[in-house]
C-alpha atoms as a PDB file:
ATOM      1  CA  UNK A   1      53.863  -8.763  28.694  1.00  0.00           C
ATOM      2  CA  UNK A   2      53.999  -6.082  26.374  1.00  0.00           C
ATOM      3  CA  UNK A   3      53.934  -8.684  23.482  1.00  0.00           C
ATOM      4  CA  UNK A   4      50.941 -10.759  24.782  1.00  0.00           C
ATOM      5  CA  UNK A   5      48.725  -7.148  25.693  1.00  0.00           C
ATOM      6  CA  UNK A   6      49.612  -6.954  21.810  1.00  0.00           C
ATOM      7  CA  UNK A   7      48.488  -9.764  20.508  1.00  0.00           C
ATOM      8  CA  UNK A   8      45.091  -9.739  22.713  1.00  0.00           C
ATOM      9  CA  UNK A   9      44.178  -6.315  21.055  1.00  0.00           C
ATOM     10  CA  UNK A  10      45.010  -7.691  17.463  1.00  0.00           C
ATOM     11  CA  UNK A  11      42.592 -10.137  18.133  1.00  0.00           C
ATOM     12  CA  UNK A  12      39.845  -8.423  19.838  1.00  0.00           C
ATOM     13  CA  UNK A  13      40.260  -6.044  16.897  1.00  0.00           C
ATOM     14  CA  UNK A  14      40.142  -8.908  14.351  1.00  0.00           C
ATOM     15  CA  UNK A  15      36.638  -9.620  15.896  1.00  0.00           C
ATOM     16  CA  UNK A  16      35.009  -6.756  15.878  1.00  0.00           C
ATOM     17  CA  UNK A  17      36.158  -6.370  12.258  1.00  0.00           C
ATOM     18  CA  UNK A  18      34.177  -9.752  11.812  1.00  0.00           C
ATOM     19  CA  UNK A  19      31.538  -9.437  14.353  1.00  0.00           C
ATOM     20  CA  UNK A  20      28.123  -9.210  12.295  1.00  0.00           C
ATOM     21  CA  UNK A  21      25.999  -5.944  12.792  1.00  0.00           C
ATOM     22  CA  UNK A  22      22.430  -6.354  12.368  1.00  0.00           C
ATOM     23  CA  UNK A  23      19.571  -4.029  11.083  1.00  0.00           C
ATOM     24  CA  UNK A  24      15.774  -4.017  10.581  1.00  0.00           C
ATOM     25  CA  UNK A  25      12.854  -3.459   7.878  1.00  0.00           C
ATOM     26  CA  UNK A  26       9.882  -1.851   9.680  1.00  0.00           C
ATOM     27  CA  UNK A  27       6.496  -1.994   7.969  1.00  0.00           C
ATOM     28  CA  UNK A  28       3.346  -0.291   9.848  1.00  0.00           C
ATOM     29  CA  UNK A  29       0.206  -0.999   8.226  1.00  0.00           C
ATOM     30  CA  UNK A  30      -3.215  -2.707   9.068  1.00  0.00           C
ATOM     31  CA  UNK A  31      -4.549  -6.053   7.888  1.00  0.00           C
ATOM     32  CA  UNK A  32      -6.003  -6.463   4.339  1.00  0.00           C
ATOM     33  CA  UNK A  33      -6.438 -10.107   4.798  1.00  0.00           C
ATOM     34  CA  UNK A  34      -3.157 -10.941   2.895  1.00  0.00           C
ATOM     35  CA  UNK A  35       0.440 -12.038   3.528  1.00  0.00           C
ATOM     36  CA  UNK A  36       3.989 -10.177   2.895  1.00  0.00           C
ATOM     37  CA  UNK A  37       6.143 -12.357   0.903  1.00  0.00           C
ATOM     38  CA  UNK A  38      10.109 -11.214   0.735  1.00  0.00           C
ATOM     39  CA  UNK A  39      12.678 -11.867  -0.941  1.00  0.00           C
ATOM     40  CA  UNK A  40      15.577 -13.061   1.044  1.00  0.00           C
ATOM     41  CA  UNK A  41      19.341 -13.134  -0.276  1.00  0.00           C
ATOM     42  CA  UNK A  42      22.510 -15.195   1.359  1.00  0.00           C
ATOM     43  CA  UNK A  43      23.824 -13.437   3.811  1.00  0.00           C
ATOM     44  CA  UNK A  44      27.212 -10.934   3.190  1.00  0.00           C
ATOM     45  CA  UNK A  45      29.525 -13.963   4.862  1.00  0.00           C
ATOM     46  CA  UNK A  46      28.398 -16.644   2.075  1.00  0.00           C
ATOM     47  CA  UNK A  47      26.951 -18.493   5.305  1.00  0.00           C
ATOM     48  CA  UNK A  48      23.509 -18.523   6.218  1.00  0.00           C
ATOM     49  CA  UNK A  49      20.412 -15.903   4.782  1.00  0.00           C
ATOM     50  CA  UNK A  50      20.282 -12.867   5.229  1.00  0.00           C
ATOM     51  CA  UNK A  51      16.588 -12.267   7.518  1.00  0.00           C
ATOM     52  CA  UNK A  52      16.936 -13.561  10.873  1.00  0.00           C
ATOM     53  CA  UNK A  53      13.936 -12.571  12.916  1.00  0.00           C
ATOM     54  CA  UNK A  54      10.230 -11.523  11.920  1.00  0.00           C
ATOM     55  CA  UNK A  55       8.121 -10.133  14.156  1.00  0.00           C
ATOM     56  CA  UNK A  56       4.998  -9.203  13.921  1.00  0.00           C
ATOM     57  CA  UNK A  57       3.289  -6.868  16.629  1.00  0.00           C
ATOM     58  CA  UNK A  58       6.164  -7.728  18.947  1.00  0.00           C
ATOM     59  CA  UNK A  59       5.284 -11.593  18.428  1.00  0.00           C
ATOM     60  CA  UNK A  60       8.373 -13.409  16.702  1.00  0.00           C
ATOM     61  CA  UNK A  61       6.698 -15.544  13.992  1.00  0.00           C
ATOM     62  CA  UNK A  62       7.429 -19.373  13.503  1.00  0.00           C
ATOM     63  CA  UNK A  63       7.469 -18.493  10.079  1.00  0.00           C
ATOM     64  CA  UNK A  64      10.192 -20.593   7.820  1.00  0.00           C
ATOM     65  CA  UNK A  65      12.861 -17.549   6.707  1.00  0.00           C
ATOM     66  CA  UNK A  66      15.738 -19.894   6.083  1.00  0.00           C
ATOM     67  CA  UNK A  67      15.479 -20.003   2.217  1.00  0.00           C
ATOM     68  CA  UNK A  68      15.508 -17.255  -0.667  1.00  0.00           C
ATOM     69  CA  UNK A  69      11.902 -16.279  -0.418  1.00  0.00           C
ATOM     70  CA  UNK A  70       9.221 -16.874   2.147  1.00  0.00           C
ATOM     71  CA  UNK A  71       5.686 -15.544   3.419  1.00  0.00           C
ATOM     72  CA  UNK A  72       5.056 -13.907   6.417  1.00  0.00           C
ATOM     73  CA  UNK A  73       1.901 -15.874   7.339  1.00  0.00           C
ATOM     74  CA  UNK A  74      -0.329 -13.162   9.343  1.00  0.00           C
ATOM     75  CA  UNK A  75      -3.168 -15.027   9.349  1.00  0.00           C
ATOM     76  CA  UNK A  76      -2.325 -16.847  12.300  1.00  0.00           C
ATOM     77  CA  UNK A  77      -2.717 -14.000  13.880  1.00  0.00           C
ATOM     78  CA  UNK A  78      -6.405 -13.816  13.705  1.00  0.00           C
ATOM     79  CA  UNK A  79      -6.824  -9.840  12.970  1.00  0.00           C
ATOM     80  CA  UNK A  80      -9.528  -8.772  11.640  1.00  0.00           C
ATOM     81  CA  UNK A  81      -9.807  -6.929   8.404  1.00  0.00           C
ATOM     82  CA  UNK A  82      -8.528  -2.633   9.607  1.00  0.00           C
ATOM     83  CA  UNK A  83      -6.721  -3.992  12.647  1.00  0.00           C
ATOM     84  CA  UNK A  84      -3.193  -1.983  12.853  1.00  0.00           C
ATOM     85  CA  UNK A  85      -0.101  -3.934  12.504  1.00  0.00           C
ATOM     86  CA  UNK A  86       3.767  -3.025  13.146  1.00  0.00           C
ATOM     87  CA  UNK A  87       5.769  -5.899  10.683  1.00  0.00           C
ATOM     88  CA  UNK A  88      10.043  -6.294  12.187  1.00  0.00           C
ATOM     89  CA  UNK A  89      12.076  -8.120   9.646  1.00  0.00           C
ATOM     90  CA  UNK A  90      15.524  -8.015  11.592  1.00  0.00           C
ATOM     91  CA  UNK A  91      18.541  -8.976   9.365  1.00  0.00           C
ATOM     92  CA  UNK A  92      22.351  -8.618   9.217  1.00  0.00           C
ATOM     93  CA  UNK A  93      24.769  -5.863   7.667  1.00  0.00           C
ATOM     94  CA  UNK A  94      25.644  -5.781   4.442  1.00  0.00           C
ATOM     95  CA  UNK A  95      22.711  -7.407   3.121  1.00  0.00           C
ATOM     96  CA  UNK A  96      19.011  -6.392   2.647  1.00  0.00           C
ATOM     97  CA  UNK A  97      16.097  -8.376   1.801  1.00  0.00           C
ATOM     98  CA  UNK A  98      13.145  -7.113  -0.319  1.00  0.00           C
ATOM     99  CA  UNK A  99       9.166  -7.204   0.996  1.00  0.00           C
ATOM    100  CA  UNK A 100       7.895  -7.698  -2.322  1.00  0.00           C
ATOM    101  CA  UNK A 101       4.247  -6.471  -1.847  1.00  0.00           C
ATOM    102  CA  UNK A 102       4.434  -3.919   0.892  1.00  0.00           C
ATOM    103  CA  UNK A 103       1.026  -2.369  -0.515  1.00  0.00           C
ATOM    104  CA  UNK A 104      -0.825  -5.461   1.579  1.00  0.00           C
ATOM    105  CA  UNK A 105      -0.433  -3.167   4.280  1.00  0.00           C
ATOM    106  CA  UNK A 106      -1.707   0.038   3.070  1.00  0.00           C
ATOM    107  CA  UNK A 107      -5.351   1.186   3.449  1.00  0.00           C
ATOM    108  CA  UNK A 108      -7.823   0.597   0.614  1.00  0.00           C
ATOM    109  CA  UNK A 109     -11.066   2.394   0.290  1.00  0.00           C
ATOM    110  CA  UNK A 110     -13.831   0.079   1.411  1.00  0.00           C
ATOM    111  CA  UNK A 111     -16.320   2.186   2.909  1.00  0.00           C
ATOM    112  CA  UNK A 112     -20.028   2.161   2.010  1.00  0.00           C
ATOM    113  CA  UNK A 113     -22.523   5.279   2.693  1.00  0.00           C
ATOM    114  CA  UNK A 114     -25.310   4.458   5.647  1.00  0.00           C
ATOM    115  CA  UNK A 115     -26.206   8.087   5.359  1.00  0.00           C
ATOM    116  CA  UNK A 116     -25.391  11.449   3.724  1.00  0.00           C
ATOM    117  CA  UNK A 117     -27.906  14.801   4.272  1.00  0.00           C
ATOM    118  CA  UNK A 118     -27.384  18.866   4.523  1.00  0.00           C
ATOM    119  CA  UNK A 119     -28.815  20.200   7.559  1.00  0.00           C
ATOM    120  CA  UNK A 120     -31.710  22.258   7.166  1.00  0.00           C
ATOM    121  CA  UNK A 121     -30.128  25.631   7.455  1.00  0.00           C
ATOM    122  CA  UNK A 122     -27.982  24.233   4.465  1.00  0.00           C
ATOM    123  CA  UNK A 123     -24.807  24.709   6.618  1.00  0.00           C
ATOM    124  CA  UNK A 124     -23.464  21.755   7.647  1.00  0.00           C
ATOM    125  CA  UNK A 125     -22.997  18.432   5.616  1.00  0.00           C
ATOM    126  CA  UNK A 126     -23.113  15.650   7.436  1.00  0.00           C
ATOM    127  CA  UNK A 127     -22.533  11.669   6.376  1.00  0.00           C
ATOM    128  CA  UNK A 128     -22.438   8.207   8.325  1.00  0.00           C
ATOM    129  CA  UNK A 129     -20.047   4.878   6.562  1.00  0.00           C
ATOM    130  CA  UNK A 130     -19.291   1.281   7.670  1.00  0.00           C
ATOM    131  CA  UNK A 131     -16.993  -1.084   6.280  1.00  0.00           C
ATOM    132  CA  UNK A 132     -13.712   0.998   6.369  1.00  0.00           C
ATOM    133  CA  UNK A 133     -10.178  -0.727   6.110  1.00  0.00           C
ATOM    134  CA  UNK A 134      -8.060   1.457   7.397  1.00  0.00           C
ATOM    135  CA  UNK A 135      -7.828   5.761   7.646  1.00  0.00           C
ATOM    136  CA  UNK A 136      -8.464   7.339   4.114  1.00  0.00           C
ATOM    137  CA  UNK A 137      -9.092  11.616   3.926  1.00  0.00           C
ATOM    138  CA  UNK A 138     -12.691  12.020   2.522  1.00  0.00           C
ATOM    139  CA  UNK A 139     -12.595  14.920   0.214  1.00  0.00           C
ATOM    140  CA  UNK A 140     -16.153  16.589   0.291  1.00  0.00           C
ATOM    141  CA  UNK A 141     -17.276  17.364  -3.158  1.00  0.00           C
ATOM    142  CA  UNK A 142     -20.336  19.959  -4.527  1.00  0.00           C
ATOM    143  CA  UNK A 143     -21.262  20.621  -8.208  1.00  0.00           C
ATOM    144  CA  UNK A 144     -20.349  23.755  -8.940  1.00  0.00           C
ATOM    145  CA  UNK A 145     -20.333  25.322 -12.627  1.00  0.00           C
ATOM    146  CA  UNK A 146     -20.848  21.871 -14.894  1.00  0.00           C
ATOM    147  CA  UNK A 147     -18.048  19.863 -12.746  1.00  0.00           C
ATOM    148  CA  UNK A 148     -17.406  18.179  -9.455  1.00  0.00           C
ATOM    149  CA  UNK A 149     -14.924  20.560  -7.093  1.00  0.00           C
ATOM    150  CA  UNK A 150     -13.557  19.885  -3.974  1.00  0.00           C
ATOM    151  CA  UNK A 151     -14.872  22.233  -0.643  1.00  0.00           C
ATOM    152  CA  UNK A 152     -13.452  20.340   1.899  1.00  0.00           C
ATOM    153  CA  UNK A 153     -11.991  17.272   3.555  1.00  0.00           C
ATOM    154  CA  UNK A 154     -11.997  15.435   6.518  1.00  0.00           C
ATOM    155  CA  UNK A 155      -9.977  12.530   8.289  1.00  0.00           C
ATOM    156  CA  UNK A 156     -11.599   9.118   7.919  1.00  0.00           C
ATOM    157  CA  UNK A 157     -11.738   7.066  11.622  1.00  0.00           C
ATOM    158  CA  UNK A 158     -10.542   3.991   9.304  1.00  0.00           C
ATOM    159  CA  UNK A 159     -12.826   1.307  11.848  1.00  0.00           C
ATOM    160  CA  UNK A 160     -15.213  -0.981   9.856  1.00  0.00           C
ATOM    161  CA  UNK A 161     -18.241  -0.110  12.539  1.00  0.00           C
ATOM    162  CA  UNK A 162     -20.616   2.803  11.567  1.00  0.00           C
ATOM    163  CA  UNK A 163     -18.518   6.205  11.645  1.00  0.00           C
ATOM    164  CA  UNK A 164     -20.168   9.755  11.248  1.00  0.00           C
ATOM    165  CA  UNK A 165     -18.737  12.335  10.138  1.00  0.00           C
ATOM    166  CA  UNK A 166     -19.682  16.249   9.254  1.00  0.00           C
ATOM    167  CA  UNK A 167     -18.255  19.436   7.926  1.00  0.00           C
ATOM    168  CA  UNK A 168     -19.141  23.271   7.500  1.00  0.00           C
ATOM    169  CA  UNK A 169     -20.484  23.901   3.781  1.00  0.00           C
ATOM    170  CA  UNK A 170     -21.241  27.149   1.949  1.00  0.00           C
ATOM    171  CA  UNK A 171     -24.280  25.732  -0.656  1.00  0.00           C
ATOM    172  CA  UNK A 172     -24.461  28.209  -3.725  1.00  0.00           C
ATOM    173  CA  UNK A 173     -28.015  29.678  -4.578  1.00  0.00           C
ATOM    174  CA  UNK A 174     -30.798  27.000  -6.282  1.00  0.00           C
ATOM    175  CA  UNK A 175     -30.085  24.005  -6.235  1.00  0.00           C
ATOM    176  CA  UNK A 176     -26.934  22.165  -4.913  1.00  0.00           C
ATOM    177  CA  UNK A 177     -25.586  18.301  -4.805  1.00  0.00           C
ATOM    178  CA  UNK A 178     -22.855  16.783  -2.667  1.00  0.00           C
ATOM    179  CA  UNK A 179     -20.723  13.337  -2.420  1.00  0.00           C
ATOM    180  CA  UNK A 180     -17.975  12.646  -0.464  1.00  0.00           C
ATOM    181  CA  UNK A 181     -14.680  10.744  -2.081  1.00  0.00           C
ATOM    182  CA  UNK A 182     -12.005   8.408  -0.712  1.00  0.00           C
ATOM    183  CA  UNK A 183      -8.882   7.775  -3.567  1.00  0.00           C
ATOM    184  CA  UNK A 184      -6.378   4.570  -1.852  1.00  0.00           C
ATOM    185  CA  UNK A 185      -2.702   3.687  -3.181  1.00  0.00           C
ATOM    186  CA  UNK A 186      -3.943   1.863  -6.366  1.00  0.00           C
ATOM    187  CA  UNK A 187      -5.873   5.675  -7.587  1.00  0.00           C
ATOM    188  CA  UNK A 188      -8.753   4.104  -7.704  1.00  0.00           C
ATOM    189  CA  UNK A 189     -12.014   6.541  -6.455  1.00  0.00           C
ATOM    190  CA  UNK A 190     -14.957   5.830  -4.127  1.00  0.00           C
ATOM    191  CA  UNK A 191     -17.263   7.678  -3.809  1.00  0.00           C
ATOM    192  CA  UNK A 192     -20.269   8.014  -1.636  1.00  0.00           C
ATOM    193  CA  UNK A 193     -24.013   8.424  -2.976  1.00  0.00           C
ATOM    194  CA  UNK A 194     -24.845  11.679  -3.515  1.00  0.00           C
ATOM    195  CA  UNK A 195     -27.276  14.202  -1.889  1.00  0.00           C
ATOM    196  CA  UNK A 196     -29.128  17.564  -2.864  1.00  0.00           C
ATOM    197  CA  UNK A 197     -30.173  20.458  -0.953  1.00  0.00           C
ATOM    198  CA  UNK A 198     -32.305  23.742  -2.464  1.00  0.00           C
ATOM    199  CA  UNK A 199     -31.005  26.994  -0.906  1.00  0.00           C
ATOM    200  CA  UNK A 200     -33.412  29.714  -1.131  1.00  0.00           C
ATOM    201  CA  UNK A 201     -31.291  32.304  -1.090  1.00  0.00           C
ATOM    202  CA  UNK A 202     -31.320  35.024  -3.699  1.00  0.00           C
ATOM    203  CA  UNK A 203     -28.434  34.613  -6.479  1.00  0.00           C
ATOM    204  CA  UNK A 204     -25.274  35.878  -6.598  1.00  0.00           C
ATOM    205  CA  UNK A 205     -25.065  38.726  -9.492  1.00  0.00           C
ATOM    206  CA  UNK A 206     -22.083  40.292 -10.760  1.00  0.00           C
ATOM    207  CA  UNK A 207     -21.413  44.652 -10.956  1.00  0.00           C
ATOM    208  CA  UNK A 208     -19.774  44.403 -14.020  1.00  0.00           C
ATOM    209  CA  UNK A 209     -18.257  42.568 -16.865  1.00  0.00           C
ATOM    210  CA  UNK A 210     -15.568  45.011 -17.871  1.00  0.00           C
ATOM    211  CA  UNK A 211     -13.320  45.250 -15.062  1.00  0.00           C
ATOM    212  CA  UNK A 212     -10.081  47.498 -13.907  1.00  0.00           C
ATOM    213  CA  UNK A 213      -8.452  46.270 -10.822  1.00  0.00           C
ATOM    214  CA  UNK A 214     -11.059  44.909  -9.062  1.00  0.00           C
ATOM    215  CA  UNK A 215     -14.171  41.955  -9.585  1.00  0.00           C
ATOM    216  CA  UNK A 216     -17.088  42.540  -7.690  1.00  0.00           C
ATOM    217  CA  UNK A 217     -20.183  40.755  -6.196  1.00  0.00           C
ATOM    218  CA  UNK A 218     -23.247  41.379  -4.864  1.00  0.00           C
ATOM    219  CA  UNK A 219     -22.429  39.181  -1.905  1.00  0.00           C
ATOM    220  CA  UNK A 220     -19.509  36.694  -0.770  1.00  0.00           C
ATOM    221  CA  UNK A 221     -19.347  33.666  -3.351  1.00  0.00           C
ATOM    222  CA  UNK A 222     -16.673  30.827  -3.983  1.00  0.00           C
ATOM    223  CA  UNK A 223     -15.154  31.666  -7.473  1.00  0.00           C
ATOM    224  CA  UNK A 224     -12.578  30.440 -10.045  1.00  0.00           C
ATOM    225  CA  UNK A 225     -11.299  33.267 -12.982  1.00  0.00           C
ATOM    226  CA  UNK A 226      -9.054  31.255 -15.594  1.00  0.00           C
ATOM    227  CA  UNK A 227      -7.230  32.679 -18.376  1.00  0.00           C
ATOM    228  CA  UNK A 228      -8.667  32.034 -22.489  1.00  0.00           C
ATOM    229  CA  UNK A 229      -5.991  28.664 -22.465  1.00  0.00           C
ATOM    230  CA  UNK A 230      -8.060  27.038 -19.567  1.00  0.00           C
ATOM    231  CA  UNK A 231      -5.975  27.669 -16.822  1.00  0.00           C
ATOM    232  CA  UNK A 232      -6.500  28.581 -13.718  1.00  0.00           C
ATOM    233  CA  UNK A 233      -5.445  32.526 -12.675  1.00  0.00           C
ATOM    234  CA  UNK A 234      -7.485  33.191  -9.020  1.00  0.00           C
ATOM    235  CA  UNK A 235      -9.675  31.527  -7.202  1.00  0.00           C
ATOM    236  CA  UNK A 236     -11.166  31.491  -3.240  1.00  0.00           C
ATOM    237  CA  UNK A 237     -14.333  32.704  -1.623  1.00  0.00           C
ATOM    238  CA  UNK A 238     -14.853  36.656  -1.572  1.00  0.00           C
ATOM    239  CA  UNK A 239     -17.152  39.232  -2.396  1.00  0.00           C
ATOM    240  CA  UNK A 240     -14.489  41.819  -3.766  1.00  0.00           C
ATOM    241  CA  UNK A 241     -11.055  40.057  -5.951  1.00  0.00           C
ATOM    242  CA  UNK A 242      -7.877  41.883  -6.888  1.00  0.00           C
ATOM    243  CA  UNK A 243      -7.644  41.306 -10.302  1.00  0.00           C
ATOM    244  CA  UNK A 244      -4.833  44.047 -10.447  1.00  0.00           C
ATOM    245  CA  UNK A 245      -2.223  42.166 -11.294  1.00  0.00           C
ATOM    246  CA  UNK A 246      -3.780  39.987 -14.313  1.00  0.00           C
ATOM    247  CA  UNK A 247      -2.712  41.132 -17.975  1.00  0.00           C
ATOM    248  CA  UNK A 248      -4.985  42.968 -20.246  1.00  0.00           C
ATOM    249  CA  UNK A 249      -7.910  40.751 -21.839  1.00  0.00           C
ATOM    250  CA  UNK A 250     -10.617  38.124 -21.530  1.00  0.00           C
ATOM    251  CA  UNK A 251     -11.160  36.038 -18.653  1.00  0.00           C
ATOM    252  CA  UNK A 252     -13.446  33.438 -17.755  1.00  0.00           C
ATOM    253  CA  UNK A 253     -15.558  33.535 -14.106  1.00  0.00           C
ATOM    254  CA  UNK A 254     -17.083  30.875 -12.486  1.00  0.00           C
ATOM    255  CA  UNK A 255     -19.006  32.252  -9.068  1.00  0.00           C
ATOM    256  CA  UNK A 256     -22.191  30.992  -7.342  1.00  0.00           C
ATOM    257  CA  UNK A 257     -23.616  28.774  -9.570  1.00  0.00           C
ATOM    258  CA  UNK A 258     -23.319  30.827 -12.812  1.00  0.00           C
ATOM    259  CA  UNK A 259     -20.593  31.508 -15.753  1.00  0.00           C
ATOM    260  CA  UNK A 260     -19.348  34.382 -17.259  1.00  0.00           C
ATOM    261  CA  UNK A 261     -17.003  36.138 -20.142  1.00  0.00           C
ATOM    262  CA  UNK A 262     -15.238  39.007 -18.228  1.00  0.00           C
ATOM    263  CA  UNK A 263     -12.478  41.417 -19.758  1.00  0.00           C
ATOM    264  CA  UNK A 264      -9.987  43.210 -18.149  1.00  0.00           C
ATOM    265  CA  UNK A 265      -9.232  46.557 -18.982  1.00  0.00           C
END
């Protein structure tokens, strides 16, 4: 008895040493209008592939996988161009296959401005898009001091019907433009037409140009001090800065919508 008890664990032992663990490749995304294509290696056992199951959306696909490479065909799926989609490729242990163009999935920048204006009190920015392809950040832009800088940024809806969206903005004295900008996985920028909005409020002057431990304005003002090599030392929105703990020397301050040489004493 003792013998055959022994033999029956050597072998259910023998099978789970053999039995054949599986895993899965998950790939969330939304539809660009193109396929996956993976790469698919023999299976650890020298019998059979590697993939076993693709799903897509919970859906297992009649897709061919038996071979070294195939294509996930999604567009028998009918989605429309920003619809989301969740990609299962289930296969066994000790092998892995390779999605060789996983980017399909991700979100490129597609939008196109309906709309962009600054509210009459010059306070709020506010812009309307269609066309999206997924959710992209818009980074709200203003020209400030001979260059395009970043104030802001908001979380893009991603749907291709009209979106709106707005955002609190701080428009320096005289004359002022905005965009908005969307940058995808392949770096490339959008950006939205621009707009332009005259503030009538009095400029932004500065107490002095030789400085101890402090920079002062006349009122609150975005600003940016850099060093004499071009980088950049402080920066915010203020109407007094600590300078205090800057070296000795010359500095260069960008506030409101002017430029100046400053030295620290």
């Amino acid at each position: 008895m003792k013998k055959l008890l022994y033999r029956l664990f050597l072998v259910l032992l023998l099978a789970s040493a053999y039995q054949v663990r599986a895993t899965e490749i998950k790939l969330e995304g939304i539809f660009q209008g193109k396929n996956l294509y993976v790469m698919n290696p023999f299976a650890s056992s020298g019998v059979g592939f590697c993939v076993y199951e693709v799903s897509v959306n919970g859906s297992v696909t009649t897709d061919e996988i038996n071979s070294s490479a195939f294509e996930v065909d999604l567009s028998i799926f009918q989605f429309q161009p920003g619809d989301k989609l969740t990609v299962v490729i289930k296969h066994k242990d000790n092998c892995k296959p390779k999605v060789l163009n996983p980017e399909v999935l991700k979100p490129k920048s597609t939008f196109e401005t309906v709309s962009i204006a600054v509210s009459q009190d010059g306070k709020k920015l506010t812009w309307s898009t269609s066309g999206e392809a997924g959710k992209l950040s818009f980074d709200v832009q203003q020209f400030r001091w001979n260059k395009w800088v970043k104030v802001g940024e908001v979380e893009g809806k991603g749907t291709s019907n009209e979106n709106t969206y707005s955002i609190d903005i701080a428009p320096h004295s005289g004359k002022n433009k905005f965009r908005v900008k969307q940058t995808d996985y392949t770096k490339t920028h959008r950006y939205s037409t621009e707009t332009e909005y005259k503030s009538l409020a009095p400029p932004v002057t500065l107490t002095k140009t030789k400085i101890d431990d402090k920079v002062e304005f006349s009122q609150e003002t975005m600003y940016e001090i850099y060093d004499t090599y071009g980088n950049i030392v402080l920066k915010g929105t203020a109407k007094t800065v600590d300078v205090s703990s800057l070296s000795k020397g010359k500095y260069y301050l960008n506030y409101d919508n002017a430029m100046e040489e400053i030295t620290k004493k």
